[in-house]
PDB file of N, CA and C in Angstrom:
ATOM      1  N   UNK A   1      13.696   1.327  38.435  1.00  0.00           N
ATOM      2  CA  UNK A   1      12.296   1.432  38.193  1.00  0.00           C
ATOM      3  C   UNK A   1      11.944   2.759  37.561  1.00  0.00           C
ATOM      4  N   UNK A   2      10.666   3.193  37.603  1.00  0.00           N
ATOM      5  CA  UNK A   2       9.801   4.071  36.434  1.00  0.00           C
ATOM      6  C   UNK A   2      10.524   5.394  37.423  1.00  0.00           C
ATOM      7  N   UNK A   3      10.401   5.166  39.005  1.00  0.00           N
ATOM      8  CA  UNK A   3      11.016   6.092  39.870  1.00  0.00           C
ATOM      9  C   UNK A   3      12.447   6.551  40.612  1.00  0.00           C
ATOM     10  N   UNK A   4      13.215   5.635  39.575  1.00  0.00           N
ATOM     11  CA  UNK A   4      14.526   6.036  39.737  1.00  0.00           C
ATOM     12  C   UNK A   4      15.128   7.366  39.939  1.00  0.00           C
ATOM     13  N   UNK A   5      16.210   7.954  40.793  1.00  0.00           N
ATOM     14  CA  UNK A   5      16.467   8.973  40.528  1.00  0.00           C
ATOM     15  C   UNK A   5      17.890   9.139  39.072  1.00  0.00           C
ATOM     16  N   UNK A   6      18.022   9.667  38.530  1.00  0.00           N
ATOM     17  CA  UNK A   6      18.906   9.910  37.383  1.00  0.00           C
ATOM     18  C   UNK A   6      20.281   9.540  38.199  1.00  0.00           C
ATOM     19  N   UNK A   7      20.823   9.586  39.222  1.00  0.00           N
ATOM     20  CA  UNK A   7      22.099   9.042  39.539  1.00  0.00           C
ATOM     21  C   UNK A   7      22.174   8.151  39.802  1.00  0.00           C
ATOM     22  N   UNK A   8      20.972   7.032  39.755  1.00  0.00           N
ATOM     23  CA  UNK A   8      21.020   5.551  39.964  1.00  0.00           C
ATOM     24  C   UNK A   8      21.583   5.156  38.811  1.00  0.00           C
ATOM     25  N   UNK A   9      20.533   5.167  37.189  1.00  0.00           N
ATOM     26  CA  UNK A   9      20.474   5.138  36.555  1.00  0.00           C
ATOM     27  C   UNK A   9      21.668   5.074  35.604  1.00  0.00           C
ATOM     28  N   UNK A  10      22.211   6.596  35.924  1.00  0.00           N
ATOM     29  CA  UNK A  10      23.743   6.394  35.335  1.00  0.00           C
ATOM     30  C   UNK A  10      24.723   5.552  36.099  1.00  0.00           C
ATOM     31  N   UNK A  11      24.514   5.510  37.401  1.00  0.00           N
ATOM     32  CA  UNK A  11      25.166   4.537  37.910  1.00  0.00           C
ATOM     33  C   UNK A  11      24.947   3.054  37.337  1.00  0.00           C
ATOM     34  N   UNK A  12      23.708   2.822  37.184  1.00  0.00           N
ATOM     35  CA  UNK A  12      23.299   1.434  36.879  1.00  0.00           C
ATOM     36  C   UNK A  12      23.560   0.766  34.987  1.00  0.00           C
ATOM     37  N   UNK A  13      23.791   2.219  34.344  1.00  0.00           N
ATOM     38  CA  UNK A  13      24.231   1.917  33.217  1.00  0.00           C
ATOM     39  C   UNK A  13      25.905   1.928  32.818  1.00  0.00           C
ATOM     40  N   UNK A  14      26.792   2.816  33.980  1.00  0.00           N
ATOM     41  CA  UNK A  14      27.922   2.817  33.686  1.00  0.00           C
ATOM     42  C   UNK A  14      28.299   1.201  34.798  1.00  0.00           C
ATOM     43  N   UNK A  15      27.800   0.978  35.350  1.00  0.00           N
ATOM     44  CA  UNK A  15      27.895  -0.636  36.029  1.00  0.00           C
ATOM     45  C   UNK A  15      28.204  -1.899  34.487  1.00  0.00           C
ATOM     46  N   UNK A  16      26.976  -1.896  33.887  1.00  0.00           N
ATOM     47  CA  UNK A  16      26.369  -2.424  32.750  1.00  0.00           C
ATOM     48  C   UNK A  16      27.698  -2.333  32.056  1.00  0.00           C
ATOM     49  N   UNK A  17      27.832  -1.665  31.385  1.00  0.00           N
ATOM     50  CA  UNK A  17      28.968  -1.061  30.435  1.00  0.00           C
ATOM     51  C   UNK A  17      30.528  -1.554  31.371  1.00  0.00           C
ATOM     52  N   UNK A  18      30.745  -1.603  32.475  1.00  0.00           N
ATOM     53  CA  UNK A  18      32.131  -2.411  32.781  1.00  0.00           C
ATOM     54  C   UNK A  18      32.213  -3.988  32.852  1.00  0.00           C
ATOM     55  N   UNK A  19      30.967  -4.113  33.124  1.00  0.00           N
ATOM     56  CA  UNK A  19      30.763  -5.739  32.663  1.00  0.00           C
ATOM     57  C   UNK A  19      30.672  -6.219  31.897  1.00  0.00           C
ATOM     58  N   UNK A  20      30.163  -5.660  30.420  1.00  0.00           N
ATOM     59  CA  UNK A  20      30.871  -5.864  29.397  1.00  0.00           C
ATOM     60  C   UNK A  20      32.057  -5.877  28.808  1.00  0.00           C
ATOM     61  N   UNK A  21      32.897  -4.848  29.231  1.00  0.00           N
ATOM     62  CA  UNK A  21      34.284  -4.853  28.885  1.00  0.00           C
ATOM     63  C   UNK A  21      35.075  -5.557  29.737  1.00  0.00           C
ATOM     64  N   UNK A  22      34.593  -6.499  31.023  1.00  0.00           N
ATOM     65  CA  UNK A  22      35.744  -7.238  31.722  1.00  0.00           C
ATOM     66  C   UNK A  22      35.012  -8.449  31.361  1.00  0.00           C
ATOM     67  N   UNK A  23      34.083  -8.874  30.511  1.00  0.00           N
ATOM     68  CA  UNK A  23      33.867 -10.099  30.235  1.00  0.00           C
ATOM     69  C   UNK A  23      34.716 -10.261  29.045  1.00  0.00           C
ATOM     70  N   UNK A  24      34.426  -9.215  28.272  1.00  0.00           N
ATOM     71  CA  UNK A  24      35.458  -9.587  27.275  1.00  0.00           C
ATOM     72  C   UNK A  24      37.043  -9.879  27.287  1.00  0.00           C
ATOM     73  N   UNK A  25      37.712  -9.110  28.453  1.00  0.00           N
ATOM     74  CA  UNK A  25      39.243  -9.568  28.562  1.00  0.00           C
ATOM     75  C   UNK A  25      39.201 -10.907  29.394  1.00  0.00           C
ATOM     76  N   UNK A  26      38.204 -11.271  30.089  1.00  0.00           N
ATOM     77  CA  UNK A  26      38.275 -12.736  30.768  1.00  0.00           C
ATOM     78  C   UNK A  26      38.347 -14.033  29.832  1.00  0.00           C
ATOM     79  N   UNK A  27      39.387 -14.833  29.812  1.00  0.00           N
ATOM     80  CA  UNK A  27      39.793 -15.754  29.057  1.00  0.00           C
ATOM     81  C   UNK A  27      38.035 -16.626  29.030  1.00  0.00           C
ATOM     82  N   UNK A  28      37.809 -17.360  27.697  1.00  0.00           N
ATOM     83  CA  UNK A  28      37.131 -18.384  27.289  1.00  0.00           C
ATOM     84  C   UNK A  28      36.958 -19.126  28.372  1.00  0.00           C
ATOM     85  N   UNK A  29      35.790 -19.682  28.869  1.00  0.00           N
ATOM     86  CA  UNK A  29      35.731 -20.484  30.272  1.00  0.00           C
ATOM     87  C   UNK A  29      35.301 -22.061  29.119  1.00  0.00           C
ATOM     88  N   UNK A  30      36.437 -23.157  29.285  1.00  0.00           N
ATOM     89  CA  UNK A  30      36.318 -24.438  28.800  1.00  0.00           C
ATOM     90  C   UNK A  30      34.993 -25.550  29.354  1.00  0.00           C
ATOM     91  N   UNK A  31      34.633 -25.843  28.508  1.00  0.00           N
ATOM     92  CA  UNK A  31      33.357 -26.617  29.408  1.00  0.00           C
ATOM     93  C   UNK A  31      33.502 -27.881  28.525  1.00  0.00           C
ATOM     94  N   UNK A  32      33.123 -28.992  29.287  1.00  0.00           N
ATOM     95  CA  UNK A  32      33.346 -30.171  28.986  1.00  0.00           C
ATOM     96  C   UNK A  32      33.146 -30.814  27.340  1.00  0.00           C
ATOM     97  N   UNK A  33      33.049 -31.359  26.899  1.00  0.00           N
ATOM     98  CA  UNK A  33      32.617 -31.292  25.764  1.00  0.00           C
ATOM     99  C   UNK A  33      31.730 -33.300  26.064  1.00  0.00           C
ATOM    100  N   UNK A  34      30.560 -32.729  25.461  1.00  0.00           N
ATOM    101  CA  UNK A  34      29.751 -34.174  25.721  1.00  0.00           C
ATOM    102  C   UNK A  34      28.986 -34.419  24.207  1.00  0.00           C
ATOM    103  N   UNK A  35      28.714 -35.780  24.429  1.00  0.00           N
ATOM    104  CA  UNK A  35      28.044 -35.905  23.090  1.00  0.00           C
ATOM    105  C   UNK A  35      26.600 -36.247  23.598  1.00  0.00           C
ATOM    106  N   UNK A  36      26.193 -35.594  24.118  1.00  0.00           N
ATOM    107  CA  UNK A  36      24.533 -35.461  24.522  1.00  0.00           C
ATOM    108  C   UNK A  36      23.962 -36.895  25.211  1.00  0.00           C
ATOM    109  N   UNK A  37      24.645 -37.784  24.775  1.00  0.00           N
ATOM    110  CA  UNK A  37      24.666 -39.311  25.577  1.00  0.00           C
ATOM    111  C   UNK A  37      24.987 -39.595  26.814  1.00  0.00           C
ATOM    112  N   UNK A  38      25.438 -38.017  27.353  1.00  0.00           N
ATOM    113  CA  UNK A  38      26.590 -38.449  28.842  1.00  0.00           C
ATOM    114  C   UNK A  38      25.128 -39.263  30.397  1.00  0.00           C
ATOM    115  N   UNK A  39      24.358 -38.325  29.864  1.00  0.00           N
ATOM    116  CA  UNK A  39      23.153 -38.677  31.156  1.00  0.00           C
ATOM    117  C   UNK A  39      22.770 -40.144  30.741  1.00  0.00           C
ATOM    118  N   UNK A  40      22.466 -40.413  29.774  1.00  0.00           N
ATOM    119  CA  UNK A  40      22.302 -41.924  29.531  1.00  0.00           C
ATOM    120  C   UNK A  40      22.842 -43.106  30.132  1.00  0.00           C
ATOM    121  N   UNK A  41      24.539 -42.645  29.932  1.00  0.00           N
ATOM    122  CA  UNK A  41      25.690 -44.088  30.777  1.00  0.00           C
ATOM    123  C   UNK A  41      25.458 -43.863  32.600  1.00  0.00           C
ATOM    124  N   UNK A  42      24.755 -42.615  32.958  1.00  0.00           N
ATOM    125  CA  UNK A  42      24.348 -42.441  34.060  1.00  0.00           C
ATOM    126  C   UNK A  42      23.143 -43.327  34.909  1.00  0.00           C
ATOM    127  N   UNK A  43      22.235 -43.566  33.456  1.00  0.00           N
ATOM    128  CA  UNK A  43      20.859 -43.662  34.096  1.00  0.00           C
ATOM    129  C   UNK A  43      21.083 -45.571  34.016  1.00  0.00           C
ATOM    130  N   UNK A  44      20.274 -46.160  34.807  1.00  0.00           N
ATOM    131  CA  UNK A  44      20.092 -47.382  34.878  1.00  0.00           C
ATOM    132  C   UNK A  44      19.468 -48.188  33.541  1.00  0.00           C
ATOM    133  N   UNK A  45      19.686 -49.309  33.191  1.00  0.00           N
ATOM    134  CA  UNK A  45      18.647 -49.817  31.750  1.00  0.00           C
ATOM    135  C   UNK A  45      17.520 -49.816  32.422  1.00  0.00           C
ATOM    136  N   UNK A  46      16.858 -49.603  32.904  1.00  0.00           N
ATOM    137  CA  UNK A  46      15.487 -49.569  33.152  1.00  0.00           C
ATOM    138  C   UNK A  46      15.173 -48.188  33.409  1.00  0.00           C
ATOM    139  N   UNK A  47      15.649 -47.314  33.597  1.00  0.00           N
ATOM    140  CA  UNK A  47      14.975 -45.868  33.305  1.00  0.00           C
ATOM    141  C   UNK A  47      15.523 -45.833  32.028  1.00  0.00           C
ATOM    142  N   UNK A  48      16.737 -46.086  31.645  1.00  0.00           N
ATOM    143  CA  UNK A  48      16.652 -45.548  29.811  1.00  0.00           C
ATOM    144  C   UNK A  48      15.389 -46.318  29.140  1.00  0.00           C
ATOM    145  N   UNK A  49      14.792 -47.308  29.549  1.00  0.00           N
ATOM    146  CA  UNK A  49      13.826 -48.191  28.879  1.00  0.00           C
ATOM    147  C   UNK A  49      12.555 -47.653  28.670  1.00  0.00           C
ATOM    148  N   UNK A  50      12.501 -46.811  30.552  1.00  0.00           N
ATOM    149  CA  UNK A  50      11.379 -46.439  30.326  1.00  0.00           C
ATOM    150  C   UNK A  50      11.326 -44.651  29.936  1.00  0.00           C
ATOM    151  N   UNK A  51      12.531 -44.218  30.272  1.00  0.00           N
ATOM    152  CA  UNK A  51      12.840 -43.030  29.181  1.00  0.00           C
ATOM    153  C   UNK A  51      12.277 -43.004  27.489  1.00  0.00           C
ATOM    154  N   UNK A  52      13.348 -43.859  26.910  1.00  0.00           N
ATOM    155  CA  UNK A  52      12.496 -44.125  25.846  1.00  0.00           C
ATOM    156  C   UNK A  52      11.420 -44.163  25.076  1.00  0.00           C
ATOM    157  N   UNK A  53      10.920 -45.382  25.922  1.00  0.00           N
ATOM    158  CA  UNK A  53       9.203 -45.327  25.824  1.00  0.00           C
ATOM    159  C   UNK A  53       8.698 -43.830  25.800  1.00  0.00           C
ATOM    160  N   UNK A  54       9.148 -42.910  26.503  1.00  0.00           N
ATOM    161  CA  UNK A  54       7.922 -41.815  27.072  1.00  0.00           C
ATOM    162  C   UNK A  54       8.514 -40.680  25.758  1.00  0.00           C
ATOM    163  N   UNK A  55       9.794 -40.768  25.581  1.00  0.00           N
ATOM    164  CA  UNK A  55      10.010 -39.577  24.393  1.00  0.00           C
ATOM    165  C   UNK A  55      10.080 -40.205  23.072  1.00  0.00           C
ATOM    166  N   UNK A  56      10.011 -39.070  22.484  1.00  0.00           N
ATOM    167  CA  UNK A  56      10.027 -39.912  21.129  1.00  0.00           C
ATOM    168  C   UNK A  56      11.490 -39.538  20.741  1.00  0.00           C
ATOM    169  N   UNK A  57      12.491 -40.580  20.059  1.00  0.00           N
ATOM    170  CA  UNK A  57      13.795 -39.913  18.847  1.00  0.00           C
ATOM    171  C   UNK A  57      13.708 -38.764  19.125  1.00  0.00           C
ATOM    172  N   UNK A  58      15.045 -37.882  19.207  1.00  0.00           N
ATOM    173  CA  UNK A  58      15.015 -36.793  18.350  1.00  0.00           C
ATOM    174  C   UNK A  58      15.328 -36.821  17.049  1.00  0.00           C
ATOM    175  N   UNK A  59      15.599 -37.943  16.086  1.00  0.00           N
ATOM    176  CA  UNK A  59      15.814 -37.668  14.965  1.00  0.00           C
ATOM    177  C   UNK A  59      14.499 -37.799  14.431  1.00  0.00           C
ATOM    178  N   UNK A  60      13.334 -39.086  15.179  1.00  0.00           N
ATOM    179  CA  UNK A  60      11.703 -38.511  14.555  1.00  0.00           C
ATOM    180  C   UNK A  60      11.416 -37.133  14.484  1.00  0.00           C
ATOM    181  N   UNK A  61      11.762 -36.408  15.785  1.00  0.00           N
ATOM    182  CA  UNK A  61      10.904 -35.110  16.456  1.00  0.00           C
ATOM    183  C   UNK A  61      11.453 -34.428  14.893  1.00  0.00           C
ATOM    184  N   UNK A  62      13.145 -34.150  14.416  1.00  0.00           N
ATOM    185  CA  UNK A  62      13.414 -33.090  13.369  1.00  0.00           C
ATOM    186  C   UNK A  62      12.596 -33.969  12.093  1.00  0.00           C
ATOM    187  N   UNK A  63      12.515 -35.067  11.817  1.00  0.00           N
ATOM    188  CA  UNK A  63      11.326 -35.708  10.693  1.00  0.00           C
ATOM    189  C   UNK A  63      10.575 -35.109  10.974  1.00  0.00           C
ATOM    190  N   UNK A  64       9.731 -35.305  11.804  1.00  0.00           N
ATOM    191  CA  UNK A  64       8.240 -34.998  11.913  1.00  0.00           C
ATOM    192  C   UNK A  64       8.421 -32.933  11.864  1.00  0.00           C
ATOM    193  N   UNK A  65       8.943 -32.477  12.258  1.00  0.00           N
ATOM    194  CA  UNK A  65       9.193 -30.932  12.137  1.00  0.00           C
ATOM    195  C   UNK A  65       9.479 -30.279  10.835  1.00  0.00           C
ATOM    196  N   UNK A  66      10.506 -31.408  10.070  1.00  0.00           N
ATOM    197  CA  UNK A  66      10.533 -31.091   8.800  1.00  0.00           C
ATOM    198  C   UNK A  66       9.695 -31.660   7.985  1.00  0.00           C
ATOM    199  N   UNK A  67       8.585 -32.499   7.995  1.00  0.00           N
ATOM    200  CA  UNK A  67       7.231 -32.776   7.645  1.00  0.00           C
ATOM    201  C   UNK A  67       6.324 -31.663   7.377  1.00  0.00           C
ATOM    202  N   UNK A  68       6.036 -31.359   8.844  1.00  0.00           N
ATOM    203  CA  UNK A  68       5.023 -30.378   8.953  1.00  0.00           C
ATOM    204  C   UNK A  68       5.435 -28.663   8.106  1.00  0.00           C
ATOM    205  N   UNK A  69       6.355 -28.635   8.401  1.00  0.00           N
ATOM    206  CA  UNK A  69       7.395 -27.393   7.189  1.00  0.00           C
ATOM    207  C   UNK A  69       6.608 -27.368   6.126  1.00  0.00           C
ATOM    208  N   UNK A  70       7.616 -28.547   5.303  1.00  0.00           N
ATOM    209  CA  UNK A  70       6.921 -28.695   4.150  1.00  0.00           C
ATOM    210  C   UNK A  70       5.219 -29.127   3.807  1.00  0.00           C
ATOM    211  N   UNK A  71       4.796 -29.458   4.953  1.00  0.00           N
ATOM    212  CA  UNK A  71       3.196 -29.529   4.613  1.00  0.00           C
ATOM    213  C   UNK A  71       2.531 -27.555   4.647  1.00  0.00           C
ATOM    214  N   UNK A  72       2.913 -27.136   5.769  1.00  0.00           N
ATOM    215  CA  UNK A  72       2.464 -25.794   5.470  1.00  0.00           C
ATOM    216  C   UNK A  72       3.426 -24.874   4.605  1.00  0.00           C
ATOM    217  N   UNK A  73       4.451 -25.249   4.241  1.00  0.00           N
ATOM    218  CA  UNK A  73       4.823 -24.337   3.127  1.00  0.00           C
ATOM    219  C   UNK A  73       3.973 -24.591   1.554  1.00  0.00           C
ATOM    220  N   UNK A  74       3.425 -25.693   1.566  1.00  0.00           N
ATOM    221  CA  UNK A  74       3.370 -25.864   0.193  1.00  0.00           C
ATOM    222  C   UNK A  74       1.531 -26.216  -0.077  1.00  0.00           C
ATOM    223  N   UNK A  75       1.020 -26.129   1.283  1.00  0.00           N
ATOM    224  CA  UNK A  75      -0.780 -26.273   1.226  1.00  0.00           C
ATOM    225  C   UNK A  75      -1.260 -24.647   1.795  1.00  0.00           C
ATOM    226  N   UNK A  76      -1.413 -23.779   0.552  1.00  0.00           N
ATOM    227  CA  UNK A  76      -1.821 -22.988   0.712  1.00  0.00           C
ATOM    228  C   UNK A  76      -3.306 -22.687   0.095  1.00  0.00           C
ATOM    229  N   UNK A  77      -3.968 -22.653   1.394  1.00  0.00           N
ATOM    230  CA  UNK A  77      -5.968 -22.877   0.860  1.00  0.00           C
ATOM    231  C   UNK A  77      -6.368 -21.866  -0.064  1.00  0.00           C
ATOM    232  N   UNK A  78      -5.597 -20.651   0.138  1.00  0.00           N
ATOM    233  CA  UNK A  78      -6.275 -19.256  -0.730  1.00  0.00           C
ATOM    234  C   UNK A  78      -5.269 -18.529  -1.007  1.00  0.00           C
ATOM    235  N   UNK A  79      -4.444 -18.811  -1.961  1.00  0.00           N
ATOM    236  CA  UNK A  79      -3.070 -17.672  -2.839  1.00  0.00           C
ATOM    237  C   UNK A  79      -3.799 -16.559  -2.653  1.00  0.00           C
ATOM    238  N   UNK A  80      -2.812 -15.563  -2.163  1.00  0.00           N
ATOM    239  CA  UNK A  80      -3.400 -14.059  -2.276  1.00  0.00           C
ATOM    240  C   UNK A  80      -3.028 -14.102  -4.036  1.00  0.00           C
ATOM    241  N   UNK A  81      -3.991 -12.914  -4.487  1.00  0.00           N
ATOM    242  CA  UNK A  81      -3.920 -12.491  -6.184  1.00  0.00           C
ATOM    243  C   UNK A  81      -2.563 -11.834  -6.474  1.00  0.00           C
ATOM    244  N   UNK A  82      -1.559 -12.266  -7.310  1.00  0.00           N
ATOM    245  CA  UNK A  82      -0.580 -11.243  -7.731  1.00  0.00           C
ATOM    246  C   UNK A  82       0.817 -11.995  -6.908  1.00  0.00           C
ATOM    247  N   UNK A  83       0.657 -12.875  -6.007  1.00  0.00           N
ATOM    248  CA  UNK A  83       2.265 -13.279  -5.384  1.00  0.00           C
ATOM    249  C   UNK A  83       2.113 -15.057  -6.092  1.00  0.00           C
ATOM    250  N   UNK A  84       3.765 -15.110  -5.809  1.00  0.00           N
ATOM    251  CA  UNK A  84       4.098 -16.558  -6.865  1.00  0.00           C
ATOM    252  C   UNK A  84       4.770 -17.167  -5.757  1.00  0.00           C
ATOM    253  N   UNK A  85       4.439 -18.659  -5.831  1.00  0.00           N
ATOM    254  CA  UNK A  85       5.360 -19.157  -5.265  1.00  0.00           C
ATOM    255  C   UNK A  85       6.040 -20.190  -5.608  1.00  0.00           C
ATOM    256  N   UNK A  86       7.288 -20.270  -5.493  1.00  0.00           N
ATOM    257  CA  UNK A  86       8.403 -20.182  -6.538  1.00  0.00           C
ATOM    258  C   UNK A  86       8.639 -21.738  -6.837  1.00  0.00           C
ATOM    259  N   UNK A  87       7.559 -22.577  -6.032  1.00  0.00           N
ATOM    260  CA  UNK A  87       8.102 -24.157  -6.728  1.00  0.00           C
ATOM    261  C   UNK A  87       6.741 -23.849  -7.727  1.00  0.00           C
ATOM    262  N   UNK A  88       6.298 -23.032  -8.006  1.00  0.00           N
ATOM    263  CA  UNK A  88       4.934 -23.346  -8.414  1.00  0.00           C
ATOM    264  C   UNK A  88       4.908 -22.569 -10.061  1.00  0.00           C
ATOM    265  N   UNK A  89       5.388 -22.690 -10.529  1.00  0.00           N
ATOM    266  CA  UNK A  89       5.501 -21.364 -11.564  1.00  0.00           C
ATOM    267  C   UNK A  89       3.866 -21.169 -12.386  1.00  0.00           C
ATOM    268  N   UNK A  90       3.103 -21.864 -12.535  1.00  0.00           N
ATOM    269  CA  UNK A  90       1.840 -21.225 -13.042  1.00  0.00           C
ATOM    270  C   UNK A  90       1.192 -20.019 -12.037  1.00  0.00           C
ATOM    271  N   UNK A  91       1.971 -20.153 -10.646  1.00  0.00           N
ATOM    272  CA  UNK A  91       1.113 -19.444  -9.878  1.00  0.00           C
ATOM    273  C   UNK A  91       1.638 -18.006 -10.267  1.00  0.00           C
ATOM    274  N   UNK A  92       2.353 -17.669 -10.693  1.00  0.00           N
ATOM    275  CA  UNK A  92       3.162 -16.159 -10.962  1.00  0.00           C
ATOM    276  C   UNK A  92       2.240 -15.229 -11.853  1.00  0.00           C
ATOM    277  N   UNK A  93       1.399 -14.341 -11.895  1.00  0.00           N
ATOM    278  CA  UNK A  93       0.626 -13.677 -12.865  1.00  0.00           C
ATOM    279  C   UNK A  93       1.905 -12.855 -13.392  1.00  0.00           C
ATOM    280  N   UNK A  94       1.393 -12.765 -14.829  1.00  0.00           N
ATOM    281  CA  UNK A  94       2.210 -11.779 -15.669  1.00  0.00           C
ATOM    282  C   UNK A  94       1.620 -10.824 -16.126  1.00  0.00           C
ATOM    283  N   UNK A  95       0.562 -10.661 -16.406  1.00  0.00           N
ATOM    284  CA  UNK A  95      -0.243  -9.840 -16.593  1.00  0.00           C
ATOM    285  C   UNK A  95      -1.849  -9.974 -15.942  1.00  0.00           C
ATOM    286  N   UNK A  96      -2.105  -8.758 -15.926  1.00  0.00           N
ATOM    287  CA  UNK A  96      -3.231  -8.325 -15.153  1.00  0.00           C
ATOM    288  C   UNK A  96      -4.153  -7.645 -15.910  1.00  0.00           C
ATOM    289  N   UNK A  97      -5.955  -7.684 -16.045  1.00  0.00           N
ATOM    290  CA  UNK A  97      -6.445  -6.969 -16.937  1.00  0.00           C
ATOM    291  C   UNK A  97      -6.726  -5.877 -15.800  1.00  0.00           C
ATOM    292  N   UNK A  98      -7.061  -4.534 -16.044  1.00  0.00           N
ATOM    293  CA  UNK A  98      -7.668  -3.430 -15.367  1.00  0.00           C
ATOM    294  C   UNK A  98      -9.055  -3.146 -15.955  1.00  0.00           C
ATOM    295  N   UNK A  99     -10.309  -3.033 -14.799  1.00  0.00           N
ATOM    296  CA  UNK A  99     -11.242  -2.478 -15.491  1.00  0.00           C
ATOM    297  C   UNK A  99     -11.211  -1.021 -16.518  1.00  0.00           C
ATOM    298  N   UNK A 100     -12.097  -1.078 -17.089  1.00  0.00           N
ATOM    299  CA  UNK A 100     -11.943   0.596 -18.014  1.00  0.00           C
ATOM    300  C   UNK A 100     -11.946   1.475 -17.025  1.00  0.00           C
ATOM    301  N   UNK A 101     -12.778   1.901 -16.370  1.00  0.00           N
ATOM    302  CA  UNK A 101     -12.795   2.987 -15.655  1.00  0.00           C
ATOM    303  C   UNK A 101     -11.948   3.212 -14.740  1.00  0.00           C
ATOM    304  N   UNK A 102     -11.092   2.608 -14.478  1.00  0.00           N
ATOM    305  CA  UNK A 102      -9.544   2.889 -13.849  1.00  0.00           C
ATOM    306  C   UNK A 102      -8.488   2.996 -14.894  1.00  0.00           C
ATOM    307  N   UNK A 103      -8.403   2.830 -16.097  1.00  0.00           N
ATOM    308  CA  UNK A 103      -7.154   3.326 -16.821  1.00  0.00           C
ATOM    309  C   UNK A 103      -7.265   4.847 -17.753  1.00  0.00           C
ATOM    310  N   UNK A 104      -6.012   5.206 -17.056  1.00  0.00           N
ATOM    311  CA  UNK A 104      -5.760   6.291 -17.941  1.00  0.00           C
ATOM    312  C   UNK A 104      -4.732   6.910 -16.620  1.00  0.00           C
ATOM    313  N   UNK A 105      -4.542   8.137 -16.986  1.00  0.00           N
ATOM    314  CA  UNK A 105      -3.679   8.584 -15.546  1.00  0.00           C
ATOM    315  C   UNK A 105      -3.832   8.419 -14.542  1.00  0.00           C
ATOM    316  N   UNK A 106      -3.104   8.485 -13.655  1.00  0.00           N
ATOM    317  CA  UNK A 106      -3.175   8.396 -12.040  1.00  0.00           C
ATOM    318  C   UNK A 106      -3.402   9.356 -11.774  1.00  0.00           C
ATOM    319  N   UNK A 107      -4.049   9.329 -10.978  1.00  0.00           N
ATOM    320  CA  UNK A 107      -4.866  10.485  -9.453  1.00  0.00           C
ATOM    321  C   UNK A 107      -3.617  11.108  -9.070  1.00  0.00           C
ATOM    322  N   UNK A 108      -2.821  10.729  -8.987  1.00  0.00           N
ATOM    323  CA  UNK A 108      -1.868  12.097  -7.879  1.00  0.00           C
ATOM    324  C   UNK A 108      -0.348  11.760  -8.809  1.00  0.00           C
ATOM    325  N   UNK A 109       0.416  12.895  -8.843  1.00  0.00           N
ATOM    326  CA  UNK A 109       1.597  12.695  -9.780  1.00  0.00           C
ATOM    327  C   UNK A 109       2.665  13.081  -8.679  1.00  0.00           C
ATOM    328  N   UNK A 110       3.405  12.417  -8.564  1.00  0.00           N
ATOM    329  CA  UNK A 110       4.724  13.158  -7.687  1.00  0.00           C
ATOM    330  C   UNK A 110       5.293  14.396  -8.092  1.00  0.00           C
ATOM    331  N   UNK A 111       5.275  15.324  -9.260  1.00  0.00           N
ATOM    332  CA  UNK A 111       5.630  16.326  -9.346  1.00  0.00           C
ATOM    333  C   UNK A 111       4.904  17.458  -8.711  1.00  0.00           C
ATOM    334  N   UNK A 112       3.646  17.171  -8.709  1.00  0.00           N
ATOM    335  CA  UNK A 112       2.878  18.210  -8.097  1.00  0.00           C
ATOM    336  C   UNK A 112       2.921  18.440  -6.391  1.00  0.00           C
ATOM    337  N   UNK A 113       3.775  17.425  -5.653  1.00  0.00           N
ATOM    338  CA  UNK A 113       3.715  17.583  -4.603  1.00  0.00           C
ATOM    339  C   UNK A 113       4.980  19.076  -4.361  1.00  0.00           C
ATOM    340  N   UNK A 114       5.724  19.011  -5.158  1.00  0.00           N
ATOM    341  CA  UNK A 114       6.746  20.224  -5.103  1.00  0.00           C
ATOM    342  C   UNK A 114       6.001  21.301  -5.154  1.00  0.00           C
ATOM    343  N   UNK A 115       5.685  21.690  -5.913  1.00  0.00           N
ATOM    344  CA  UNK A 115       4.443  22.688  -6.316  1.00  0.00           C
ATOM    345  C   UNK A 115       3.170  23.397  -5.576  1.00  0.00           C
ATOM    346  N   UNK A 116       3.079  22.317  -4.872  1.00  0.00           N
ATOM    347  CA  UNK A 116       1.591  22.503  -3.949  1.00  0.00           C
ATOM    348  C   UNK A 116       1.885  23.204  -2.509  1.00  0.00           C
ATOM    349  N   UNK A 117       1.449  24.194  -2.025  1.00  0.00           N
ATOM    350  CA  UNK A 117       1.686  24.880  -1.105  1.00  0.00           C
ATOM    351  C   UNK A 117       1.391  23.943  -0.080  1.00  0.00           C
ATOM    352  N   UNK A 118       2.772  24.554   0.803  1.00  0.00           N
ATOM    353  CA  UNK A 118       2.757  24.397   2.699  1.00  0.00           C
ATOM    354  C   UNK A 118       1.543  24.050   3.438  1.00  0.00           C
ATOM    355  N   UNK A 119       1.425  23.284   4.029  1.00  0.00           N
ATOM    356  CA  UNK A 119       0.137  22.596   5.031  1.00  0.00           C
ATOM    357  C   UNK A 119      -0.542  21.918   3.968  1.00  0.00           C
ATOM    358  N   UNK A 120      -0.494  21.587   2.947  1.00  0.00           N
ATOM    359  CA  UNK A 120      -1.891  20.627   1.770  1.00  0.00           C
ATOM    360  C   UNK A 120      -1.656  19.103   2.181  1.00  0.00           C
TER     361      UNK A 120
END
């Protein structure tokens, strides 16, 4: 906690730090290998029935996910000015007009920052 004393602490971080290094020499722990069907041959036809019913596919759920993707990647209500997006190629500006009274030099030059005295 916020009130630890400092020899917990290092205690509690040199703890940390050996459990990392003996997880790593501990062999791979094997775990069954299932094809996500295993609870199914478990359940009775009448709870898979009414399982069913209550979820939808998961191959709808990634449809419908990759639906909605592409609906908000590609319905954008208000393009910010100046960015493109890239199925879209009219959207890319290439040029930009500037009012008059903003062209001509810039306000601040990077050379002058060398130049300009300490604290400015």
């Amino acid at each position: 906690g916020p009130y630890a004393s400092p020899d917990d602490l290092v205690d509690f971080i040199g703890v940390a730090q050996l459990v990392k290094v003996e997880d790593v020499l501990l062999p791979p722990e094997d775990k069954p290998q299932t094809n996500g069907h295993s609870k199914l041959k478990k359940l009775s036809l009448y709870e898979y029935e009414v399982l069913e019913n209550k979820r939808p596919n998961v191959i709808e759920k990634r449809a419908l996910c990759e639906k909605d993707y592409e609906a908000r990647a590609l319905n954008l209500p208000n393009p910010m000015m100046g960015f493109g997006i890239p199925t879209d190629p009219s959207s890319i500006v290439t040029h930009r007009r500037l009012p008059k009274n903003i062209v001509g030099p810039p306000y601040f030059y990077y050379e002058n920052v060398e130049l300009a005295p300490k604290g400015v």
